[in-house]
Protein backbone atom coordinates (compact mmCIF):
# COMPACT_ATOMS: atom_id res chain seq x y z
CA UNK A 1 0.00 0.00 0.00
CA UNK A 2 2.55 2.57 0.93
CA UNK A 3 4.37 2.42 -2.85
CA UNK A 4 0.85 3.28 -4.34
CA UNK A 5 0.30 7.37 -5.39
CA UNK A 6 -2.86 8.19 -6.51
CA UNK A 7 -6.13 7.30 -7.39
CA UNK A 8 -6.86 7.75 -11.56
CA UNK A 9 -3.87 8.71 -12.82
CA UNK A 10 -1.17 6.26 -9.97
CA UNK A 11 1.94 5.30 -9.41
CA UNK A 12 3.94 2.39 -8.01
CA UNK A 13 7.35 2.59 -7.42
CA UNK A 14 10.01 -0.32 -6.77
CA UNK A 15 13.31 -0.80 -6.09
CA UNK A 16 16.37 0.00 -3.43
CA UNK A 17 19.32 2.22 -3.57
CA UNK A 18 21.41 -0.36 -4.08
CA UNK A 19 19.66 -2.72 -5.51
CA UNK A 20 19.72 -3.62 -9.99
CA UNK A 21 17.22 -0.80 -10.22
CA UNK A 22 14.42 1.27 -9.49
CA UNK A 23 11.33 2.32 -11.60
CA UNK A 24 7.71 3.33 -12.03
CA UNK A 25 4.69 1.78 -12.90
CA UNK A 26 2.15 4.33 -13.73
CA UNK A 27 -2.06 3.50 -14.39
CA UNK A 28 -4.67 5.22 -15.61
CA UNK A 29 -2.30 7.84 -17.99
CA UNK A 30 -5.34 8.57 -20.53
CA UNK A 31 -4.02 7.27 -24.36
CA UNK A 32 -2.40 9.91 -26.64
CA UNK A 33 -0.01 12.20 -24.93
CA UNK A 34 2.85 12.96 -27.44
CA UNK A 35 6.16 11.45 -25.16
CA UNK A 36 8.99 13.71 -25.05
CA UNK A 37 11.97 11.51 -24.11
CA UNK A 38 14.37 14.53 -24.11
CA UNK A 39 12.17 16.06 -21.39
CA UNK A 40 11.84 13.59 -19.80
CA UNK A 41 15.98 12.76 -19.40
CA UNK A 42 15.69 16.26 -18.52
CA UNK A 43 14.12 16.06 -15.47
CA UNK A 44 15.97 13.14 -14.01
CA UNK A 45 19.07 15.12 -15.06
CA UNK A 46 18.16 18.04 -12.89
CA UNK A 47 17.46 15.12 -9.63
CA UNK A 48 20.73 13.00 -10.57
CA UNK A 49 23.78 12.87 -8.05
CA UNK A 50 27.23 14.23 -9.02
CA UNK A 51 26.05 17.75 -10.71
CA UNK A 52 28.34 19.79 -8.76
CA UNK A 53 30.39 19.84 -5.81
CA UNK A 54 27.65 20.68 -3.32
CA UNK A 55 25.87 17.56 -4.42
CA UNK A 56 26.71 13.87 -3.58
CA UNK A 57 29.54 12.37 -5.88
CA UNK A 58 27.82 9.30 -6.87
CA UNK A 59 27.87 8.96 -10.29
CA UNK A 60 24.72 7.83 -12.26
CA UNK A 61 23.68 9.18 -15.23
CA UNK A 62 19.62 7.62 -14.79
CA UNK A 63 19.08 7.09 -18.39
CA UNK A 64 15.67 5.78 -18.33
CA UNK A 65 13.97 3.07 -20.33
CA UNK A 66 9.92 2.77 -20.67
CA UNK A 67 9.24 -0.95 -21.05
CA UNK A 68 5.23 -0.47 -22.04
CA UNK A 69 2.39 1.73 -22.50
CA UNK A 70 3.77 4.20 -25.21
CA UNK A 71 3.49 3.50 -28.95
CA UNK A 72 4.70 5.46 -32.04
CA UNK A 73 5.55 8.32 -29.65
CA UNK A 74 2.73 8.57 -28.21
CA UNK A 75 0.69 6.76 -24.78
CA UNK A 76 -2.05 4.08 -25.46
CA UNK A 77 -3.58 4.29 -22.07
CA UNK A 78 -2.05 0.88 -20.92
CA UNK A 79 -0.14 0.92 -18.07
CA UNK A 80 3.31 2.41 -18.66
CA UNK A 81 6.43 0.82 -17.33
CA UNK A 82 9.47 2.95 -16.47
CA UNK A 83 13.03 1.77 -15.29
CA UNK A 84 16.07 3.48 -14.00
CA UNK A 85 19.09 0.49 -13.81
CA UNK A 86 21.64 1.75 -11.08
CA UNK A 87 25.27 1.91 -12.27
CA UNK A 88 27.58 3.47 -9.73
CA UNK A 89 26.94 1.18 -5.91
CA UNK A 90 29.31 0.90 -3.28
CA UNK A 91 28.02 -1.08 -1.02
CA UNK A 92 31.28 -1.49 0.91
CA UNK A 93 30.40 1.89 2.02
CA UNK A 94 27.47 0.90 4.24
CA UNK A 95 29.07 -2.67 5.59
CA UNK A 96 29.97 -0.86 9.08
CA UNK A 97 26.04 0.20 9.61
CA UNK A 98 25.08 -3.34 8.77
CA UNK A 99 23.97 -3.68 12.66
CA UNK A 100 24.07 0.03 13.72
CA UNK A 101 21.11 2.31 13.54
CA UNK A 102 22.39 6.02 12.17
CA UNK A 103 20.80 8.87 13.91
CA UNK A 104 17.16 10.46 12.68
CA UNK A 105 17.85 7.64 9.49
CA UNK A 106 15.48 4.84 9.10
CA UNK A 107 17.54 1.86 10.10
CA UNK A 108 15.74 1.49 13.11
CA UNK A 109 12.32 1.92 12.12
CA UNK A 110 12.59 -0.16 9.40
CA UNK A 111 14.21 -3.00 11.54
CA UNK A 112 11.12 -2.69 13.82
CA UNK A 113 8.64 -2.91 10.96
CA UNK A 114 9.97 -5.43 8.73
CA UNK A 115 12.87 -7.48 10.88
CA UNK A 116 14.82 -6.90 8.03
CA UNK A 117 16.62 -4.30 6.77
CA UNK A 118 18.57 -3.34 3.23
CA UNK A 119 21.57 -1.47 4.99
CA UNK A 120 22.95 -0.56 1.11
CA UNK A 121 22.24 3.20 1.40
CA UNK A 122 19.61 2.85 2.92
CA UNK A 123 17.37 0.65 0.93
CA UNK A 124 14.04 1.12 0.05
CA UNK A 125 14.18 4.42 2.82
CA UNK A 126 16.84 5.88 0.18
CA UNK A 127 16.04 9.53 -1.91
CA UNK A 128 17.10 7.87 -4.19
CA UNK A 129 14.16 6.28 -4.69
CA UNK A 130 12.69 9.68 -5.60
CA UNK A 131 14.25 9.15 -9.24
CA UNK A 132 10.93 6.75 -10.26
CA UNK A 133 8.46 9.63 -9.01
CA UNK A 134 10.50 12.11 -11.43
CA UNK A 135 10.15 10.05 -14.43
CA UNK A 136 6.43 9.39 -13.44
CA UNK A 137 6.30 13.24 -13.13
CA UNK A 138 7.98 13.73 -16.23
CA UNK A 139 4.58 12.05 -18.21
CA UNK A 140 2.27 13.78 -15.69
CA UNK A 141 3.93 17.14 -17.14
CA UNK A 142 3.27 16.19 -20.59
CA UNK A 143 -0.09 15.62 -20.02
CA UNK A 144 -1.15 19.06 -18.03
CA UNK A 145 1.33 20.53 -20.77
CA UNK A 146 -1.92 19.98 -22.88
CA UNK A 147 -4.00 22.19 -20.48
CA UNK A 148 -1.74 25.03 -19.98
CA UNK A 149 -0.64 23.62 -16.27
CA UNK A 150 3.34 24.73 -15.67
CA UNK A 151 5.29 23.62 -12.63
CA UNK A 152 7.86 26.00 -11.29
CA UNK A 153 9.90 24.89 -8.12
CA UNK A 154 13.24 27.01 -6.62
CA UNK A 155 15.03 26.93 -3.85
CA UNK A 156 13.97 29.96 -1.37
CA UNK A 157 16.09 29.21 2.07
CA UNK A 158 19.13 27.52 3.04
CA UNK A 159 19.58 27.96 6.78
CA UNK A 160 19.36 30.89 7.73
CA UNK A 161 20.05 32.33 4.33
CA UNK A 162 16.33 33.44 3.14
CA UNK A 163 15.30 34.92 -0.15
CA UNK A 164 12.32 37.60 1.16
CA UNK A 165 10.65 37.95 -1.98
CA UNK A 166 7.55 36.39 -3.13
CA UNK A 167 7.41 34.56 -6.13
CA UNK A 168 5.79 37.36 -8.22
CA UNK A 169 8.68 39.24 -7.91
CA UNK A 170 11.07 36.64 -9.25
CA UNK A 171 11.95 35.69 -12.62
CA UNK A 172 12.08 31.78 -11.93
CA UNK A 173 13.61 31.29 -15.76
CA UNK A 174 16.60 32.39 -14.09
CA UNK A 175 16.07 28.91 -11.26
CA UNK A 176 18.30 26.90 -13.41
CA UNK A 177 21.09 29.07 -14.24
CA UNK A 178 22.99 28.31 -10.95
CA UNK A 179 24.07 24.85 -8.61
CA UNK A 180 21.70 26.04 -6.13
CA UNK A 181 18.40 26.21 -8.32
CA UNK A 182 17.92 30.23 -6.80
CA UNK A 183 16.50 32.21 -9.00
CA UNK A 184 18.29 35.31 -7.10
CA UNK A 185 21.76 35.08 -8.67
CA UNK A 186 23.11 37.31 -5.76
CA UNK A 187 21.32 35.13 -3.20
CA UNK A 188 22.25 32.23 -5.23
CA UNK A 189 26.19 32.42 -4.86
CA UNK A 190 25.71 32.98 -0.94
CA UNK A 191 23.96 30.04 -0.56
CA UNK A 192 26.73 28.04 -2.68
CA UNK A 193 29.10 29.36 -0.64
CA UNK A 194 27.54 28.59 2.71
CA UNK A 195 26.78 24.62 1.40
CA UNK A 196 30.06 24.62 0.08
CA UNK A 197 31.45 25.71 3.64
CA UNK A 198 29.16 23.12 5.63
CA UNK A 199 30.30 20.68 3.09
CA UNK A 200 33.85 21.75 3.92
CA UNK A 201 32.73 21.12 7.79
CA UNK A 202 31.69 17.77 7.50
CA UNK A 203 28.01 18.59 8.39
CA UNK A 204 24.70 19.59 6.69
CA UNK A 205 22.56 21.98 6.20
CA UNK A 206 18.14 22.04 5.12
CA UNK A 207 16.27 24.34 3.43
CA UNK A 208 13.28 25.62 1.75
CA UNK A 209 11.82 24.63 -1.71
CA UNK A 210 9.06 27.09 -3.19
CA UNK A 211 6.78 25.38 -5.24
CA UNK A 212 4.16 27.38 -8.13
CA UNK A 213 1.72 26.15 -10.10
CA UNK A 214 -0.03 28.17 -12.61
CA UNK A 215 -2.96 27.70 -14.82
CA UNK A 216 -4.96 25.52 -12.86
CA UNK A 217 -8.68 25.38 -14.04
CA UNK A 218 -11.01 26.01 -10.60
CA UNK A 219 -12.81 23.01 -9.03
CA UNK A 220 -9.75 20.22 -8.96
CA UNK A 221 -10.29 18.86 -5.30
CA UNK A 222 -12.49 17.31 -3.21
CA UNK A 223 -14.80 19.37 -0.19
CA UNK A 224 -13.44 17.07 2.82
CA UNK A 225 -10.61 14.39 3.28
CA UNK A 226 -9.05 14.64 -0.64
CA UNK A 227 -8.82 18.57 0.01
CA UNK A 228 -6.53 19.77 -2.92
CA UNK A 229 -4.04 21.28 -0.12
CA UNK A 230 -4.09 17.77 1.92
CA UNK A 231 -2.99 16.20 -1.12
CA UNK A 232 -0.20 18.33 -1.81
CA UNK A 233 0.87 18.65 1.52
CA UNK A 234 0.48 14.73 1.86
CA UNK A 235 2.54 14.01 -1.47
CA UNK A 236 5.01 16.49 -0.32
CA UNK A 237 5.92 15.43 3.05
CA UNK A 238 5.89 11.62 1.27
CA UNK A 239 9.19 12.82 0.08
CA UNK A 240 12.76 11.94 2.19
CA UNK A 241 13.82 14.84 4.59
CA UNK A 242 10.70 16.91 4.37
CA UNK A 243 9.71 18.14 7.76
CA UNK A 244 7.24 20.87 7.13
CA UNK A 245 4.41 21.94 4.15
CA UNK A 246 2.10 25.58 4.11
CA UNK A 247 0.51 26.78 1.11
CA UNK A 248 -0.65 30.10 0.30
CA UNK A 249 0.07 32.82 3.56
CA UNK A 250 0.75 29.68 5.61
CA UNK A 251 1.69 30.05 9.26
CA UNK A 252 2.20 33.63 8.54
CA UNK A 253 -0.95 34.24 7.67
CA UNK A 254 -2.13 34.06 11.64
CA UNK A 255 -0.51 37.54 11.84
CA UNK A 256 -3.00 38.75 9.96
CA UNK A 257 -7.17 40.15 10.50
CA UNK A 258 -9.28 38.73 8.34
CA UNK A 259 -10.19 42.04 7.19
CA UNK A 260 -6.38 41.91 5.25
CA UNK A 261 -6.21 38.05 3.95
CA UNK A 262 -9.68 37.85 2.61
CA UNK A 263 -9.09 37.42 -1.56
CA UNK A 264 -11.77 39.70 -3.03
CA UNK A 265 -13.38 38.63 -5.66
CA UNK A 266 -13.35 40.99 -9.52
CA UNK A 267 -13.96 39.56 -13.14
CA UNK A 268 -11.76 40.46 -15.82
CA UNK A 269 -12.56 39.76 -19.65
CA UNK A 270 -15.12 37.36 -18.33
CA UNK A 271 -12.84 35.91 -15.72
CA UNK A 272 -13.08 35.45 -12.07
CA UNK A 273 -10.01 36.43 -10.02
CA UNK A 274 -8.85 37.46 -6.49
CA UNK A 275 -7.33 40.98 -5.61
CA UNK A 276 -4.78 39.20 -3.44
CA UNK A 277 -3.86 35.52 -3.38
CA UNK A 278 -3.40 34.99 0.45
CA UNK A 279 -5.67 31.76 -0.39
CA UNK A 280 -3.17 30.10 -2.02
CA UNK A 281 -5.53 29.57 -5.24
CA UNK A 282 -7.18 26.72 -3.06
CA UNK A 283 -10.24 27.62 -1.10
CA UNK A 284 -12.98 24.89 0.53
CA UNK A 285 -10.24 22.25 -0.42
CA UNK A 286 -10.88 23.21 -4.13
CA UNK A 287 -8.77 25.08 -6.77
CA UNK A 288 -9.96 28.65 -7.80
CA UNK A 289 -8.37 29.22 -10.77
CA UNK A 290 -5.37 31.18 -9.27
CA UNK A 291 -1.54 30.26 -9.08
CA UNK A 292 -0.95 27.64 -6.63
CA UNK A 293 2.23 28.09 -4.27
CA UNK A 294 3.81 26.62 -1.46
CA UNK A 295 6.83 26.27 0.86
CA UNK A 296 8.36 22.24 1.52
CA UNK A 297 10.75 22.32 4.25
CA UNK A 298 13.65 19.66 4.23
CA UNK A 299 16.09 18.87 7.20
CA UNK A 300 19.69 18.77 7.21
CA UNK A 301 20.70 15.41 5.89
CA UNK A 302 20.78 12.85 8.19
CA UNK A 303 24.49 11.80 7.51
CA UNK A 304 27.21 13.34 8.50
CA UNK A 305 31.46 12.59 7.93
CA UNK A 306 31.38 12.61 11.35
CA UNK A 307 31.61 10.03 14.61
CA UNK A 308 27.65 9.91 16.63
CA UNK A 309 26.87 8.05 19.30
CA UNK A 310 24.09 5.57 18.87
CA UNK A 311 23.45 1.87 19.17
CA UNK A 312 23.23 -1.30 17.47
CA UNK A 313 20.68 -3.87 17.10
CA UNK A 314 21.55 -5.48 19.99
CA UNK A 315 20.88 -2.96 22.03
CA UNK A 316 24.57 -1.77 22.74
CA UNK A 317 25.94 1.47 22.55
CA UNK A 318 28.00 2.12 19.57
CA UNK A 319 30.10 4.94 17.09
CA UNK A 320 28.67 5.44 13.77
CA UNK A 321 31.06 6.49 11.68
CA UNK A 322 29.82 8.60 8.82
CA UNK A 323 31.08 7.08 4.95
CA UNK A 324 29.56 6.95 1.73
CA UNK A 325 28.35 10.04 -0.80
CA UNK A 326 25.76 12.42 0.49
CA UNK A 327 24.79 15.96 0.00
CA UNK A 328 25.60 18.23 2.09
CA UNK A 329 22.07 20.25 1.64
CA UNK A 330 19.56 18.45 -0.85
CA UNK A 331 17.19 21.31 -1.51
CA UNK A 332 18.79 21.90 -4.73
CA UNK A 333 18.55 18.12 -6.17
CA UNK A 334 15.05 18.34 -4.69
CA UNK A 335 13.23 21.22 -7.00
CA UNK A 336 12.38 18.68 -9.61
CA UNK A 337 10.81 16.29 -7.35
CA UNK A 338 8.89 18.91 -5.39
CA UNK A 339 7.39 19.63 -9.39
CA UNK A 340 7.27 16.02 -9.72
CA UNK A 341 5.29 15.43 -6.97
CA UNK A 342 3.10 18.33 -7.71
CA UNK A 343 2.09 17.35 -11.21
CA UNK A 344 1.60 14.14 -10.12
CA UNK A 345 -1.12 15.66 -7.35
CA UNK A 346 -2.68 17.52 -10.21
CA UNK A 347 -3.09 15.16 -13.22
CA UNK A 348 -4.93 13.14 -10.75
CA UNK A 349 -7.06 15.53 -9.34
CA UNK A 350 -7.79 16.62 -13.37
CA UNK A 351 -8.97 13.10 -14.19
CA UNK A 352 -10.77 13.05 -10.90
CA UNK A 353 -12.92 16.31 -12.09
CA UNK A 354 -14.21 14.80 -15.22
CA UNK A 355 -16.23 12.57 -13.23
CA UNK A 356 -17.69 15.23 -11.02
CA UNK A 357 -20.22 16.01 -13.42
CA UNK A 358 -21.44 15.33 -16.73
CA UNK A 359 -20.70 18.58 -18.63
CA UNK A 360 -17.41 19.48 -18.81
């Protein structure tokens, strides 16, 4: 149950970090969407290890393979199968963690749930596994390409380093111009320079991904559990290292009187929009035809190069030592799966809506 996205348009993902390789199953992807492979290598390039020195050095290039479901270019609406082989393990690295459990990683929990654990990077509990959900992304993409649905994710905090501006402001076709995925070129560089130093360190560092989504019909959502914000806030904190989701003013928003964040209503060339967007373009659980965005929070990695106290399996206390290739802030390998994620939430929730009522 817990590999399954989705209810129309799904997704099941397999495989382990070290393991032959990982990949994507994806149902209910209606039949004709031109496939764009070289967008779709696209995206796992912007997610793959070893793009820069602030990123982990592991080497894979995920050249991805669809094994079903698209024909002549183009989907038939049968499932489609999507694998990722991995090239560059070292599973030597993990041997010394084979009975430890690493701090705030999920050795232990997974001992406790299953009995048995995949130590090789982690297993099925590695980011890596986040690779399938891009490539699954990737086709979700093409298909809200067809509606006029665009995904734009950047990179708005590391530490304490915070770009104060709100989207609007920002010209995110500058978010891939730099390591960091900033679209604030001065803001950029200081945050390259302050992962570069923690990296330096032998320590981590989180950070804040800003997620926008624009051109989103109204009514995608549902009025009580399948909220549209639930969803997104459910497939975002599905994603490793994410401690924290708000959409729209978010926890800010309590320092304001209602008076200030309610989004009057105006019609423009026929049009109904919102003087401000406080509501996040979600109101009732429900889209209202404004831009979607968000903030995902992610926590320093989990492993460190450095010696931690902790215990083994056994129940005795023992030294992790930290080994192995990890970043030293994942926010900026994590833009594309934040978009991933979020097109995945939406193509869903667009299938979803065609069954709400008869006349579309």
């Amino acid at each position: 149950m817990g590999n399954i996205y989705g209810k129309i348009f799904s997704i099941t993902t397999f495989g382990e970090s070290h393991g032959a390789a990982i990949g994507v199953t994806i149902n209910g992807c209606p039949a004709g969407i031109p496939i764009d492979m070289e967008f779709i290598q696209n995206e796992l390039a912007r997610r793959k290890p070893g793009q820069s020195k602030i990123t982990t050095q592991r080497k894979e290039e995920d050249q991805v393979e669809i094994l079903s479901g698209v024909f002549e270019g183009k989907t038939t609406g049968t499932p489609i199968g999507m694998v990722i082989r991995n090239k560059d393990q070292k599973s030597k690295d993990y041997s010394h963690i084979a009975e430890k459990f690493r701090p705030s990683h999920a050795d232990y929990t997974y001992e406790t749930k299953y009995g048995i654990r995949d130590y090789r990077g982690g297993g099925r509990s590695s980011a890596r596994e986040t690779a399938a959900r891009v490539a699954a992304g990737a086709i979700a993409k093409l298909m809200l390409r067809e509606f006029g649905i665009s995904f734009h994710a950047y990179v708005s905090q590391v530490g304490e380093l915070a770009l104060n501006k709100p989207y609007t402001d920002l010209d995110l076709s500058q978010t891939e111009s730099n390591d960091v995925r900033c679209p604030d070129p001065e803001m950029a560089q200081q945050m390259f320079d302050y992962i570069d130093k923690v990296r330096k360190d032998q320590d981590t560092v989180g950070g804040v991904v800003t997620g926008v989504i624009t051109g989103v019909p109204a009514g995608l959502g549902e009025p009580a559990f399948d909220k549209l914000h639930a969803e997104l806030g459910k497939a975002m904190l599905s994603i490793n290292a994410v401690k924290g989701f708000e959409y729209g003013s978010g926890f800010e928003g309590i320092r304001m009187r209602g008076s200030e964040h309610n989004d009057a209503f105006y019609t423009e060339d026929g049009l109904v929009k919102t003087r401000t967007n406080y509501s996040g373009g979600i109101q009732g659980g429900i889209s209202n035809g404004q831009d979607i965005y968000f903030n995902v929070a992610f926590k320093p990695v989990a492993t460190i190069m450095q010696d931690q106290e902790s215990i083994d399996k056994h129940g005795n206390t023992a030294t992790v030592s930290g080994k192995g290739r990890h970043d030293p802030c994942v926010v900026p390998r994590a833009v594309p799966i934040v978009e991933a994620m979020s097109a995945l939430v939406i193509a869903d929730f667009l299938l979803i809506a065609r069954t709400n009522k008869l006349s579309q």
